[in-house]
Structure formats: C-alpha cells, structure tokens
Protein backbone atom coordinates (compact mmCIF):
# COMPACT_ATOMS: atom_id res chain seq x y z
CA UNK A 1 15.10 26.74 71.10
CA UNK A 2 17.02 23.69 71.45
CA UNK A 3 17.50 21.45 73.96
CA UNK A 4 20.49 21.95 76.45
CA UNK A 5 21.72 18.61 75.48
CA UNK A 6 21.97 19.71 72.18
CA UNK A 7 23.95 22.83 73.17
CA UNK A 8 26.50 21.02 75.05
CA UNK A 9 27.32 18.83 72.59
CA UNK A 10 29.72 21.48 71.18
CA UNK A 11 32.31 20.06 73.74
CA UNK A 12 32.34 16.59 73.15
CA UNK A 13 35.45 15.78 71.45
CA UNK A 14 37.33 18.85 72.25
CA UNK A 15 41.00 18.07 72.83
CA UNK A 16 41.01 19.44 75.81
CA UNK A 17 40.10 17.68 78.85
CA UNK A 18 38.00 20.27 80.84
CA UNK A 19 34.81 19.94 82.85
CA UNK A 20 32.53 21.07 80.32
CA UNK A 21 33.91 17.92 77.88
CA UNK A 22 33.78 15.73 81.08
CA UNK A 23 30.24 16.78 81.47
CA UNK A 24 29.48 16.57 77.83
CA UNK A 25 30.68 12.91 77.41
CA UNK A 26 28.82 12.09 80.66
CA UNK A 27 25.68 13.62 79.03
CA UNK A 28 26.32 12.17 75.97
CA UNK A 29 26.82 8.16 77.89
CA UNK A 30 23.81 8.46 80.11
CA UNK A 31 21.19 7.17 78.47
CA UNK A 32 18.56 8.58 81.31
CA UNK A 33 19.62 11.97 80.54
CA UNK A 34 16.02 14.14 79.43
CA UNK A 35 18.14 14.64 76.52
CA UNK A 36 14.89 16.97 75.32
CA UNK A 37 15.07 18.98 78.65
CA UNK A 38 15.25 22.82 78.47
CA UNK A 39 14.28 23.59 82.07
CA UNK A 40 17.07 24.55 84.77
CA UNK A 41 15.26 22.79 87.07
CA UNK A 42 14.41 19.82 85.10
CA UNK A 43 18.15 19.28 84.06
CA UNK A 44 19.20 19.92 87.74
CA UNK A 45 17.85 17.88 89.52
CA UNK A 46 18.54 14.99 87.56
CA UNK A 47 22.48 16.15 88.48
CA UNK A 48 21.60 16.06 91.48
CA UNK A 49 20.41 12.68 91.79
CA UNK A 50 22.86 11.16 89.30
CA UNK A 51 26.20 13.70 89.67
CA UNK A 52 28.96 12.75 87.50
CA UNK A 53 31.69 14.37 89.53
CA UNK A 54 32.21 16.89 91.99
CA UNK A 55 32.06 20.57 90.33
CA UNK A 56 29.41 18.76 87.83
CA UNK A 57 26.65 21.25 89.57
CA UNK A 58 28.76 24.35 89.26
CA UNK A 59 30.06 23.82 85.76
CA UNK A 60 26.04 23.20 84.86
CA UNK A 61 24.93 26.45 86.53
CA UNK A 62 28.17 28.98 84.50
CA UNK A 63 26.69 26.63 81.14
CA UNK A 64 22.96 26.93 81.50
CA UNK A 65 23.20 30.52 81.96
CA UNK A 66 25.33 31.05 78.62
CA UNK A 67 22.85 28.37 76.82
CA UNK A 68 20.21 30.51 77.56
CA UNK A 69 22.16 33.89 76.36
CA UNK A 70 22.72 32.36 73.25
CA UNK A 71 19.86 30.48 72.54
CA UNK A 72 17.93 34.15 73.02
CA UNK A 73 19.44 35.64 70.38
C-alpha cells in the first residue's frame, strides 16, 4: 500500500483549481508533511496542527476514505 501522499499526488497539476489540488500542492510544499504516513490519525493530526485552509479537514476525511477503497483493491 502506498502512502497517502503518494495517492494525492494525482491532483497536483490538475487545471482545475479545487480543494483537493489546493491540498495536494500544500502537501506537496510542506516539507514536514510524514510524506510516508498511511494512518488517518497520523495524517490528521498533523492537519490539525498545521491546516492549510479552512475545509482542509473535510476535504482530507471524503479523500482518505476513497484512498483506502482503492488502495484495497
């Protein structure tokens, strides 16, 4: 399985300006991201502590659960 980092990588450079690309490019600039974490809780709290905007939480809770879904199968 591989890392959520690595999963949301898929929406950096989409033309698109959504909050999974904002949250992508944040992930992708913070160099203190546990860019190896695959934990919810892990990943979480480090949001918490270091959100990069206001529906960051939410729009990590609707991707987690699809990265796990995929990443299952």
């Amino acid at each position: 399985m591989r890392s959520f980092y690595h999963y949301m990588m898929r929406y950096r450079g989409n033309r698109t300006e959504n909050d999974e690309k904002k949250l992508a490019d944040w992930m992708f600039q913070d160099h203190s991201f546990p860019k190896q974490a695959k934990t919810y809780d892990e990943i979480s709290r480090y949001l918490e502590w270091n959100i990069p905007f206001p529906s960051a939480l939410s729009v990590f809770d609707r991707l987690y659960d699809t990265y796990l879904i995929e990443e299952d199968n």
